[in-house]
N, C-alpha and C. Protein backbone atom coordinates (compact mmCIF):
# COMPACT_ATOMS: atom_id res chain seq x y z
N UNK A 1 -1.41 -8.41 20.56
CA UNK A 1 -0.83 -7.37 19.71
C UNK A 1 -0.68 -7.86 18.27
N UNK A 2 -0.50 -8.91 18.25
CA UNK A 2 0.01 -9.60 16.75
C UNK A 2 -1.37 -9.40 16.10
N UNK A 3 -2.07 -10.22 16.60
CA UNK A 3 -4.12 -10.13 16.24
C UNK A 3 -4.36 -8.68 15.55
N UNK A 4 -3.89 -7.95 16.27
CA UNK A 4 -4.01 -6.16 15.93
C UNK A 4 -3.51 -5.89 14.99
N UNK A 5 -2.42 -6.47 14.54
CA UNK A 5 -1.66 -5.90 13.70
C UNK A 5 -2.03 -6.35 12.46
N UNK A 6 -2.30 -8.03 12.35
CA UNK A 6 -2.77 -8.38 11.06
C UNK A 6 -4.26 -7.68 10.89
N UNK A 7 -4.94 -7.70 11.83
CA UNK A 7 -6.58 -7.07 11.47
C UNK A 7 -6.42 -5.76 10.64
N UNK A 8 -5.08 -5.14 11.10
CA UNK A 8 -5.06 -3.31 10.33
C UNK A 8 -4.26 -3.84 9.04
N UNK A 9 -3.68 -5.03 9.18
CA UNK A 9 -3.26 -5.56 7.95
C UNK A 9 -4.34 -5.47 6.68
N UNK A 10 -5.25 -6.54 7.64
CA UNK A 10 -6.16 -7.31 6.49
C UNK A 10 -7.04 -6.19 6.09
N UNK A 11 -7.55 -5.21 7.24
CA UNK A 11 -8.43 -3.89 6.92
C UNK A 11 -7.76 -2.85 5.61
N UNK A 12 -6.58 -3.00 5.60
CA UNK A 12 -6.14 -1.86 4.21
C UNK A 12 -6.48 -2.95 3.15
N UNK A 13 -6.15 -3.93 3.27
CA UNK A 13 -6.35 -5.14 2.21
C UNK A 13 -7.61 -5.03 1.64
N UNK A 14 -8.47 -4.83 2.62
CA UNK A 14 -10.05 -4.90 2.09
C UNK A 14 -10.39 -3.16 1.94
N UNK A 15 -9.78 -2.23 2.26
CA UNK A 15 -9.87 -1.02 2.17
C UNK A 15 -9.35 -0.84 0.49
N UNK A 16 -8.40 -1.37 -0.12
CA UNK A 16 -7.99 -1.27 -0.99
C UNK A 16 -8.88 -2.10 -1.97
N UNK A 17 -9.23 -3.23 -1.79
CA UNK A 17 -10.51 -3.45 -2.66
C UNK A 17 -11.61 -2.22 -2.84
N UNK A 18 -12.07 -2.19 -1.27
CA UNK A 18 -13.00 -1.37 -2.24
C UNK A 18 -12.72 -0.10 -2.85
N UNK A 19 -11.39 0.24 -2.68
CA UNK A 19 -11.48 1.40 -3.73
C UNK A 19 -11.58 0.90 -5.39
N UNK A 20 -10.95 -0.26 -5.58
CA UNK A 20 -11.12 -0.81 -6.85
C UNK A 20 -12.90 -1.30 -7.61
N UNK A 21 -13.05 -1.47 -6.41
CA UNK A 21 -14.56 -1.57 -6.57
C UNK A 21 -15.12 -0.52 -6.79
N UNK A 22 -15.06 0.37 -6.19
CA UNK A 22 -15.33 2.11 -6.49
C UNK A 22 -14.83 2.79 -7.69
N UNK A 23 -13.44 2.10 -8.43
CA UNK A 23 -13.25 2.59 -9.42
C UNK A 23 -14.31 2.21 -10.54
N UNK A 24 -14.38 1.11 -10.37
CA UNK A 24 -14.76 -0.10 -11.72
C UNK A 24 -16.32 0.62 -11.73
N UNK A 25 -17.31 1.32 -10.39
CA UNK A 25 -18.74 1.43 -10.54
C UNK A 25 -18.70 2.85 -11.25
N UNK A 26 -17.48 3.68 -11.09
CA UNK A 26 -17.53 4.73 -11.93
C UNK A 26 -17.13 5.03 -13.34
N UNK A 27 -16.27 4.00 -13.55
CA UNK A 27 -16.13 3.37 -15.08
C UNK A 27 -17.22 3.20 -15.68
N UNK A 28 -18.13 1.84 -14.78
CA UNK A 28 -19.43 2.01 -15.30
C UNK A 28 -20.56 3.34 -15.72
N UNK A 29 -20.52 3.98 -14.46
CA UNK A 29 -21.54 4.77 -14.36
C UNK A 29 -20.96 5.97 -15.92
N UNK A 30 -19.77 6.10 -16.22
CA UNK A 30 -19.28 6.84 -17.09
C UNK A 30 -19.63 6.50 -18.20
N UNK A 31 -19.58 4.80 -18.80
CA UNK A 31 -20.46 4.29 -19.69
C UNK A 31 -21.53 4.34 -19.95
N UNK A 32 -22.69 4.20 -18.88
CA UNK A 32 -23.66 4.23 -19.27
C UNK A 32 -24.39 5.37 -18.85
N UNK A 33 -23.72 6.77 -18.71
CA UNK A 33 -23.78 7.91 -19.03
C UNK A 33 -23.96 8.40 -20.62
N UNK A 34 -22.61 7.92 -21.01
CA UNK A 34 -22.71 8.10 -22.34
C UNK A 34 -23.61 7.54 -23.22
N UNK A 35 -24.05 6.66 -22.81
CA UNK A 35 -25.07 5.91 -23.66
C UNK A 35 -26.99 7.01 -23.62
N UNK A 36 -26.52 7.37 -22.40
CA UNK A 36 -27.60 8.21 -21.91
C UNK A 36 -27.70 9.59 -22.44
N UNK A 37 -26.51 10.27 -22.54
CA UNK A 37 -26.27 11.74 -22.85
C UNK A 37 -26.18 12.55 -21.56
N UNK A 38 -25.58 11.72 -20.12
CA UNK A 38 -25.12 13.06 -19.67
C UNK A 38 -23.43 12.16 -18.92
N UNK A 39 -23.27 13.04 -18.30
CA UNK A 39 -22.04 12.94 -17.79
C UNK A 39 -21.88 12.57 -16.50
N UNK A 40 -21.06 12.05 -15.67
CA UNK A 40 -20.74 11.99 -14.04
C UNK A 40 -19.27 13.07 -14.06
N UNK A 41 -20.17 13.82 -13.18
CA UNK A 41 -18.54 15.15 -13.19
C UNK A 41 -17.73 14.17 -11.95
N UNK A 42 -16.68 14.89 -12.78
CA UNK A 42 -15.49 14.23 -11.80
C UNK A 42 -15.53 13.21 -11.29
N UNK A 43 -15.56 12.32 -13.05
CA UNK A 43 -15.73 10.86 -12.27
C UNK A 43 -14.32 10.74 -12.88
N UNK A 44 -13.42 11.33 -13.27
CA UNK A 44 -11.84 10.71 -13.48
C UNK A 44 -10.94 11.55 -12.39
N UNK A 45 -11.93 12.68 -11.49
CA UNK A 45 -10.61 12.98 -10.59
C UNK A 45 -10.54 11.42 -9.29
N UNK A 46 -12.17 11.46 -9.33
CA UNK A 46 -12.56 10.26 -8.19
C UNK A 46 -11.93 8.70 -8.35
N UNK A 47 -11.49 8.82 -9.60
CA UNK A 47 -11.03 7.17 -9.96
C UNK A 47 -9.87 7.34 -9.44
N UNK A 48 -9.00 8.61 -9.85
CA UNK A 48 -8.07 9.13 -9.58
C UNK A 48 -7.45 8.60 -8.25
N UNK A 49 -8.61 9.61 -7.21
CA UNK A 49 -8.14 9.47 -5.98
C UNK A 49 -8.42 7.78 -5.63
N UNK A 50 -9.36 7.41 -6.06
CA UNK A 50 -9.24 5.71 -5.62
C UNK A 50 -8.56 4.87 -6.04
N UNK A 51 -7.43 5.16 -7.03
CA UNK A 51 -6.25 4.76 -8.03
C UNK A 51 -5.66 4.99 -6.60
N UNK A 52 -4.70 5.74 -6.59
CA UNK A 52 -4.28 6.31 -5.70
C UNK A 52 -4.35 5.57 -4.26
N UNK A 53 -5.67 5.73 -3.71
CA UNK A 53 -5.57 4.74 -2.27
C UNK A 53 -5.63 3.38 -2.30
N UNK A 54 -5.91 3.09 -3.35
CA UNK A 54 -6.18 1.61 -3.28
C UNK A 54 -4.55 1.17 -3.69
N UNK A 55 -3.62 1.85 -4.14
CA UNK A 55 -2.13 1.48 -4.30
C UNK A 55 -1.76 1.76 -3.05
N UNK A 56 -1.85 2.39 -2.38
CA UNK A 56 -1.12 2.81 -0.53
C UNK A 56 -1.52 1.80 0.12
N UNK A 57 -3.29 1.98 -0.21
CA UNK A 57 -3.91 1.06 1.14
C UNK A 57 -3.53 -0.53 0.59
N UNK A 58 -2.98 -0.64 -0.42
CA UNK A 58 -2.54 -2.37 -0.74
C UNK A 58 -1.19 -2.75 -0.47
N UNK A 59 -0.33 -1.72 -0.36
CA UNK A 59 1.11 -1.77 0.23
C UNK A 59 1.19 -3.18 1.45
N UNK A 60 0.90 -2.72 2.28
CA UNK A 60 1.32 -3.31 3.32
C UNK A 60 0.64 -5.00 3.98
N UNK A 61 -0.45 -5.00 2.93
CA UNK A 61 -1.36 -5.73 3.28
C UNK A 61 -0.35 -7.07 2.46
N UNK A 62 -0.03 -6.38 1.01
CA UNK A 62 0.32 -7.33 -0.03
C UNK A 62 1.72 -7.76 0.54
N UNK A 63 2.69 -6.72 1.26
CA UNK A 63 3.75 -7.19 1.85
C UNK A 63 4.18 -8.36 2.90
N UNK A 64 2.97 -8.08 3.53
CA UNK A 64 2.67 -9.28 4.83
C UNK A 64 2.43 -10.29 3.98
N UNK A 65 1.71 -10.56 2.74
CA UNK A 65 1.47 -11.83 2.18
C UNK A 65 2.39 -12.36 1.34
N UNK A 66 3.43 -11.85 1.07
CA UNK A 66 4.69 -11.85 0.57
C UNK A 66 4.37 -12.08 -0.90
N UNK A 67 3.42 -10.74 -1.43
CA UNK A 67 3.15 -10.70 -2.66
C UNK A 67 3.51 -9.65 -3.72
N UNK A 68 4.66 -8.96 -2.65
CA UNK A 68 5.57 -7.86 -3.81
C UNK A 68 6.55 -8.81 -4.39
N UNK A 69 7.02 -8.65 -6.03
CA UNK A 69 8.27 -9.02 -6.34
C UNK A 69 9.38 -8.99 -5.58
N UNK A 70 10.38 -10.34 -5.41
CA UNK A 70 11.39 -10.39 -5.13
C UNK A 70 12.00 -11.16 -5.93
N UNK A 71 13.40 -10.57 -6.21
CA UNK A 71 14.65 -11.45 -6.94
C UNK A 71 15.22 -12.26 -6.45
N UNK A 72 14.60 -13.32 -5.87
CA UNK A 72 15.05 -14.35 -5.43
C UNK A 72 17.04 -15.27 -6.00
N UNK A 73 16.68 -15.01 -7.09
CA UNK A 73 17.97 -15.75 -7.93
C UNK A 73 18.74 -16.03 -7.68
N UNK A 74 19.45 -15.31 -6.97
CA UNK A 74 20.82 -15.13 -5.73
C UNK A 74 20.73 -15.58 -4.45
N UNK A 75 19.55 -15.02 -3.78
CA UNK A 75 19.92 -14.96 -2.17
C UNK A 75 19.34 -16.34 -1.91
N UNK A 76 18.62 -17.16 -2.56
CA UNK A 76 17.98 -18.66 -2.47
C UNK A 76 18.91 -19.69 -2.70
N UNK A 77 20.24 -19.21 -2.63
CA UNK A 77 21.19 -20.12 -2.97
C UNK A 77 22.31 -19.73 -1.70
N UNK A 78 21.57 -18.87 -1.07
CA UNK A 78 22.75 -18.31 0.15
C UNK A 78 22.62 -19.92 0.71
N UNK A 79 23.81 -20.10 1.83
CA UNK A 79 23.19 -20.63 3.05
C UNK A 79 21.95 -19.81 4.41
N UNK A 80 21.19 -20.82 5.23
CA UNK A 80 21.00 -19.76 6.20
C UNK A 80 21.27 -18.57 6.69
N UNK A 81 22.54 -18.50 7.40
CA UNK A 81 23.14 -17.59 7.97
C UNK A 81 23.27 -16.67 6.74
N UNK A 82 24.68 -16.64 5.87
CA UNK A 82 23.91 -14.89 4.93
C UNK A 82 22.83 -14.85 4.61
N UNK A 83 21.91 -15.54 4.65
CA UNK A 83 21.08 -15.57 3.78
C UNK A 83 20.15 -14.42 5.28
N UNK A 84 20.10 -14.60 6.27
CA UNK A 84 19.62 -13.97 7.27
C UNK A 84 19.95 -12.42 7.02
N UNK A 85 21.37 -12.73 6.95
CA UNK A 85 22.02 -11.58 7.10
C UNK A 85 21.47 -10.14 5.85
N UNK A 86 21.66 -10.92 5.22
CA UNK A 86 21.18 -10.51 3.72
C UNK A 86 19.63 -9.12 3.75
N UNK A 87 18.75 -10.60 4.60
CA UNK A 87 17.97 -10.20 4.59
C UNK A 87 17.53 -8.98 5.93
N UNK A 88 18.11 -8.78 6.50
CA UNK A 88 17.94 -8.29 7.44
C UNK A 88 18.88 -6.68 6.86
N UNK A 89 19.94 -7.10 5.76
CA UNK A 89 20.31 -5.73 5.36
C UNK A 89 18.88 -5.10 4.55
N UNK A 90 18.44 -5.95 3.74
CA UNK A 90 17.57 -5.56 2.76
C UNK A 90 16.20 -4.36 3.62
N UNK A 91 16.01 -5.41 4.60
CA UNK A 91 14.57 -4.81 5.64
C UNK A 91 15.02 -3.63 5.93
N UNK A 92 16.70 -3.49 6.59
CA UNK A 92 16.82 -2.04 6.93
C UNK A 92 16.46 -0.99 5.75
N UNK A 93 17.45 -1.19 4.90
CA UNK A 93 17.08 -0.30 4.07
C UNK A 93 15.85 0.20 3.09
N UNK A 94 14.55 -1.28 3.05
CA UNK A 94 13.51 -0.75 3.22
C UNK A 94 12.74 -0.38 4.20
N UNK A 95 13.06 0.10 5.59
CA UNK A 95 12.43 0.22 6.46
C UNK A 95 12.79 2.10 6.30
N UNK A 96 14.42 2.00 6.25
CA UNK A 96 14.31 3.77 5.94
C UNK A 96 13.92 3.90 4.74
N UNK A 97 13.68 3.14 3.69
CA UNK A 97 12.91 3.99 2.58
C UNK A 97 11.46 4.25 2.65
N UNK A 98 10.84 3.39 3.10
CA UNK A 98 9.87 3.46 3.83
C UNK A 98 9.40 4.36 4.76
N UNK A 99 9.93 4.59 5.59
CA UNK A 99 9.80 5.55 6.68
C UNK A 99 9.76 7.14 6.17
N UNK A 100 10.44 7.41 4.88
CA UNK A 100 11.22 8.57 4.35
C UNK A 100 9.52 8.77 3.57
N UNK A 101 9.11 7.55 2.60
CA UNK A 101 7.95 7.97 1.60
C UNK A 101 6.54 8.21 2.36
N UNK A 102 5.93 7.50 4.16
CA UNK A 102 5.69 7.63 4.98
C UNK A 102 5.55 8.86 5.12
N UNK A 103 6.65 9.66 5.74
CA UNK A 103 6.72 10.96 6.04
C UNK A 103 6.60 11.72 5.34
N UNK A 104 7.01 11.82 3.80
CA UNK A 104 6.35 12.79 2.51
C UNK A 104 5.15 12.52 2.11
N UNK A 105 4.53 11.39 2.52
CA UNK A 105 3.09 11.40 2.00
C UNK A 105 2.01 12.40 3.65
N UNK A 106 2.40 12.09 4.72
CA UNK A 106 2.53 13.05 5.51
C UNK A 106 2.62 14.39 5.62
N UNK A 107 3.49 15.04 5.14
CA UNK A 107 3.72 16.10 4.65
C UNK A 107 2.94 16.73 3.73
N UNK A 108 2.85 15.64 2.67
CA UNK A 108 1.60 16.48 1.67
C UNK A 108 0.32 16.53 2.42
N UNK A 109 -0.20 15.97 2.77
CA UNK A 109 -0.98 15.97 3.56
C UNK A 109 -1.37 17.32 4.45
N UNK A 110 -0.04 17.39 5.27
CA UNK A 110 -0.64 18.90 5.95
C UNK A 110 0.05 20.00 5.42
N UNK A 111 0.51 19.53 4.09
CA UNK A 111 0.40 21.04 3.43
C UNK A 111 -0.59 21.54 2.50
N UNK A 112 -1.44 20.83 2.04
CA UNK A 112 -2.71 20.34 1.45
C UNK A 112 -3.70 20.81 2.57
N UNK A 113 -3.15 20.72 3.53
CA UNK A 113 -4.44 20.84 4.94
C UNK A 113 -4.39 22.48 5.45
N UNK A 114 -2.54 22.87 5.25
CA UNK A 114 -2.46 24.16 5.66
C UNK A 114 -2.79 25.76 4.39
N UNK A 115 -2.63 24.90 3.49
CA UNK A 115 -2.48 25.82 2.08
C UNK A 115 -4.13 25.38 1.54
N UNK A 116 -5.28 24.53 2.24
CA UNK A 116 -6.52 24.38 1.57
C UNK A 116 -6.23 24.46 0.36
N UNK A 117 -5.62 23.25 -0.52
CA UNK A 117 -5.92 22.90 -1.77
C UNK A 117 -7.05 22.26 -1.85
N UNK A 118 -7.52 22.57 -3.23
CA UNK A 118 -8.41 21.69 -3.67
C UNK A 118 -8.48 21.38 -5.21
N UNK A 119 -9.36 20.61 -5.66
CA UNK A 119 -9.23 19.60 -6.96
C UNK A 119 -10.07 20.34 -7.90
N UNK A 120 -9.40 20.72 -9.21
CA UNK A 120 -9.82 21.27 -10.26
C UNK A 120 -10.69 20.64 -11.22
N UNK A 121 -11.25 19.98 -10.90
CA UNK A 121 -12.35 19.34 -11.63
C UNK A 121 -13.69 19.94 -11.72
N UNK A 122 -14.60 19.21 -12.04
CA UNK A 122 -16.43 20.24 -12.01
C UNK A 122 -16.94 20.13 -10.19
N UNK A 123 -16.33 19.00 -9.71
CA UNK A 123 -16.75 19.14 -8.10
C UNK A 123 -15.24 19.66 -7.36
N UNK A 124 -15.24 20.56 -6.55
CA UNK A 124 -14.25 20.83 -6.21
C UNK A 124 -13.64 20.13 -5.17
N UNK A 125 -12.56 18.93 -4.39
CA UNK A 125 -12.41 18.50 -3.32
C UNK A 125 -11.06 19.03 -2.74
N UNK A 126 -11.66 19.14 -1.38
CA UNK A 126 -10.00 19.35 -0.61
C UNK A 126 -9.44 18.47 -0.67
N UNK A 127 -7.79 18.70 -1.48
CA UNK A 127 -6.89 16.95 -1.54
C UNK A 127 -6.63 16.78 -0.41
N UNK A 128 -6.19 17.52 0.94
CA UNK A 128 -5.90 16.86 2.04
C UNK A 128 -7.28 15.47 2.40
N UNK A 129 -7.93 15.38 1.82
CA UNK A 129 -9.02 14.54 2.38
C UNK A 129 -8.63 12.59 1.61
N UNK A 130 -8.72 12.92 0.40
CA UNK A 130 -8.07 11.92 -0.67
C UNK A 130 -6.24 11.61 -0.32
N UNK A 131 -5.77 12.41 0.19
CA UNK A 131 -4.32 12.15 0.45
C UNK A 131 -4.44 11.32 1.52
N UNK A 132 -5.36 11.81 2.47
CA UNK A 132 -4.89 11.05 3.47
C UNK A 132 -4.73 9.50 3.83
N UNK A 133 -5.74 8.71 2.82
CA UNK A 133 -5.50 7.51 2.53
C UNK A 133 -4.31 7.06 1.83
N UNK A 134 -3.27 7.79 1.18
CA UNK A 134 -2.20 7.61 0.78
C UNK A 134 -1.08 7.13 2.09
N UNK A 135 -1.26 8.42 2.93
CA UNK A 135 -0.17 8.56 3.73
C UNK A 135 -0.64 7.71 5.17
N UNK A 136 -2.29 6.67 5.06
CA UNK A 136 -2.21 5.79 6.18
C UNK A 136 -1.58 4.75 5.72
N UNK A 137 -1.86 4.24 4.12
CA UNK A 137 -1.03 3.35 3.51
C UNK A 137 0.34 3.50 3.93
N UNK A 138 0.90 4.12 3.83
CA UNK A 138 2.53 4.96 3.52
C UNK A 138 2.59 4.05 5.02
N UNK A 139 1.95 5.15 5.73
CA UNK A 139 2.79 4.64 7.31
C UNK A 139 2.09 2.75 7.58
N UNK A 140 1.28 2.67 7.05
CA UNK A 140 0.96 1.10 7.22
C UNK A 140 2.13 0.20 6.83
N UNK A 141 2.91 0.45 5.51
CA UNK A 141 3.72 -0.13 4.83
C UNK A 141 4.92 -0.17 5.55
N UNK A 142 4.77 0.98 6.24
CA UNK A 142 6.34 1.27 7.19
C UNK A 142 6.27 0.53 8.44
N UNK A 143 5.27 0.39 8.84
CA UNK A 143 4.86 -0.56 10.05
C UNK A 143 4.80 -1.99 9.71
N UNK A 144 5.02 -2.62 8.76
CA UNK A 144 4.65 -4.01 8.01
C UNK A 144 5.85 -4.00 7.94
N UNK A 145 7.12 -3.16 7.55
CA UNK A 145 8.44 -3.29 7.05
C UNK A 145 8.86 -3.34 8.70
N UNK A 146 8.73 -2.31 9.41
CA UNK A 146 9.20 -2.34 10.53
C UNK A 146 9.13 -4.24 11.32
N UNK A 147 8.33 -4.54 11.46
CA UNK A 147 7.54 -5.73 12.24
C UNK A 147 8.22 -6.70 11.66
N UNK A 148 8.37 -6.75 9.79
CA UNK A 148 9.56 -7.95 9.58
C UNK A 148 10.89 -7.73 9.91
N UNK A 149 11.28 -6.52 10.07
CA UNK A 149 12.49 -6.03 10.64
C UNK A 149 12.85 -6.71 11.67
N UNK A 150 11.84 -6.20 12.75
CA UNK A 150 12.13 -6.93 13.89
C UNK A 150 12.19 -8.25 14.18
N UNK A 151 11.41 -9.03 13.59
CA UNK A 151 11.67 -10.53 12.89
C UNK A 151 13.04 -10.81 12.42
N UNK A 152 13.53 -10.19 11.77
CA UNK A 152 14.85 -10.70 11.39
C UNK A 152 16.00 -10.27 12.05
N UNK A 153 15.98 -8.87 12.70
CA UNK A 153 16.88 -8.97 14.10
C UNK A 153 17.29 -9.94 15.18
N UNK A 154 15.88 -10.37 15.28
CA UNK A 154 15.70 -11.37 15.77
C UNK A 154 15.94 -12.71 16.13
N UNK A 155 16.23 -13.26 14.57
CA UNK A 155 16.76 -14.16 14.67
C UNK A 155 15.24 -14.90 13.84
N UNK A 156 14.07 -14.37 14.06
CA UNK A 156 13.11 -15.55 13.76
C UNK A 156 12.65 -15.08 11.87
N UNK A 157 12.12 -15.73 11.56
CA UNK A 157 12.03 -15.86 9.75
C UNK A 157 10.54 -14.54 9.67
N UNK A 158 10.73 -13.61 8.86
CA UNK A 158 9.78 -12.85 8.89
C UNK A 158 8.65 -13.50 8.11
N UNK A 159 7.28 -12.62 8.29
CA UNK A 159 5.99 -13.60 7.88
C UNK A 159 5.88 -13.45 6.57
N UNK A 160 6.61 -12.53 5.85
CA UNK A 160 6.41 -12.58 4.40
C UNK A 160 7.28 -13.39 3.71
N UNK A 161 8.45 -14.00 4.13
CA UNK A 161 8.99 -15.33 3.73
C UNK A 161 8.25 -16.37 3.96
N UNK A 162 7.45 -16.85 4.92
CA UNK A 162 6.76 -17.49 5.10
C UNK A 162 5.41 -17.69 4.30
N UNK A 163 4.81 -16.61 3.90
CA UNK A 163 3.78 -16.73 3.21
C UNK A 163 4.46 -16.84 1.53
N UNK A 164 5.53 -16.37 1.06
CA UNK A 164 6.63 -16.74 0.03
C UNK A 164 6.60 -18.33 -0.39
N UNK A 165 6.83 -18.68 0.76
CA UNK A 165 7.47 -20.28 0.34
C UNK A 165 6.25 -20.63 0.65
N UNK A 166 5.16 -21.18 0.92
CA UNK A 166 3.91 -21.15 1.04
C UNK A 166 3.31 -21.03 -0.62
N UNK A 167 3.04 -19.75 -1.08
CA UNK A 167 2.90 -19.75 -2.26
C UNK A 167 3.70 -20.51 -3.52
N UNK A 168 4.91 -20.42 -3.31
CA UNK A 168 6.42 -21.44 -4.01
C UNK A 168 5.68 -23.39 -4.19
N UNK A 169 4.97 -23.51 -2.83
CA UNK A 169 4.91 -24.93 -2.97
C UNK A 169 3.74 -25.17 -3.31
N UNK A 170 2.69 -23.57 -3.68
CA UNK A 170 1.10 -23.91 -4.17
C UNK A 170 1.57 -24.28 -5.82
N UNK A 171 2.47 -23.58 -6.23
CA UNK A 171 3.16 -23.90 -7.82
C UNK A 171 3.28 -25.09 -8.29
């Protein structure tokens, strides 16, 4: 199960590259459009939407590697024990914030799906299609929060502290 979990880890990780990769070839292709005299339609809704997934689909990947900001300043001076404690308040309450942005990216989703929106640009796209990489991110992130959660209920050190101090001693 663990194997599983980092693989859907590492898969948004590399899912989120290539949307960046996808941005950067339409940047290009927009350049040397212009150089040409014509245009790529809707090449800024498409960056758009790969702006967009490649921030969801990097959520959870970057969390497991313990590569979101933390304010360390304080709680690195706890002892163990609050220092557990601490952290195990923190997880809850990103686990329901999490869970909450999860479910609204969700939501847009099938209201986008029920109301057939679509994208005002020169190609027209249904956003439920582009959202939905938002809201696998969303719930990926909530599942990455969840899993250190349970780690620190636990009693055992979650993996994004671990990959934390790891990075701390590459410095």
């Amino acid at each position: 199960m663990k194997n599983f979990k980092n693989i859907g880890y590492q898969l948004c990780g590399w899912l989120s590259g290539l949307c960046i990769v996808i941005i950067t070839l339409l940047l290009l292709a927009q350049i040397v459009g212009r150089l040409f005299g014509f245009i790529v339609p809707s090449a800024e809704d498409f960056a758009g939407f790969a702006l967009a997934s490649s921030t969801f689909l990097g959520l959870a990947y970057t969390f497991r590697e313990g590569g979101h900001i933390r304010v360390t300043l304080v709680i690195q001076r706890f002892a163990v024990g609050p220092r557990k404690v601490q952290e195990a308040i923190i997880l809850t309450l990103s686990l329901v914030l999490s869970i909450f942005v999860a479910y609204a990216c969700c939501y847009m989703v099938y209201e986008s799906y029920i109301y057939d929106e679509v994208s005002y640009g020169y190609v027209p796209v249904t956003l439920w299609i582009p959202q939905l990489s938002v809201a696998i991110g969303a719930i990926a992130l909530a599942l990455a929060v969840f899993d250190a959660w349970l780690s620190a209920i636990r009693g055992r050190t979650p993996e994004y502290i671990t990959h934390e101090n790891e990075l701390s001693l590459e410095e």
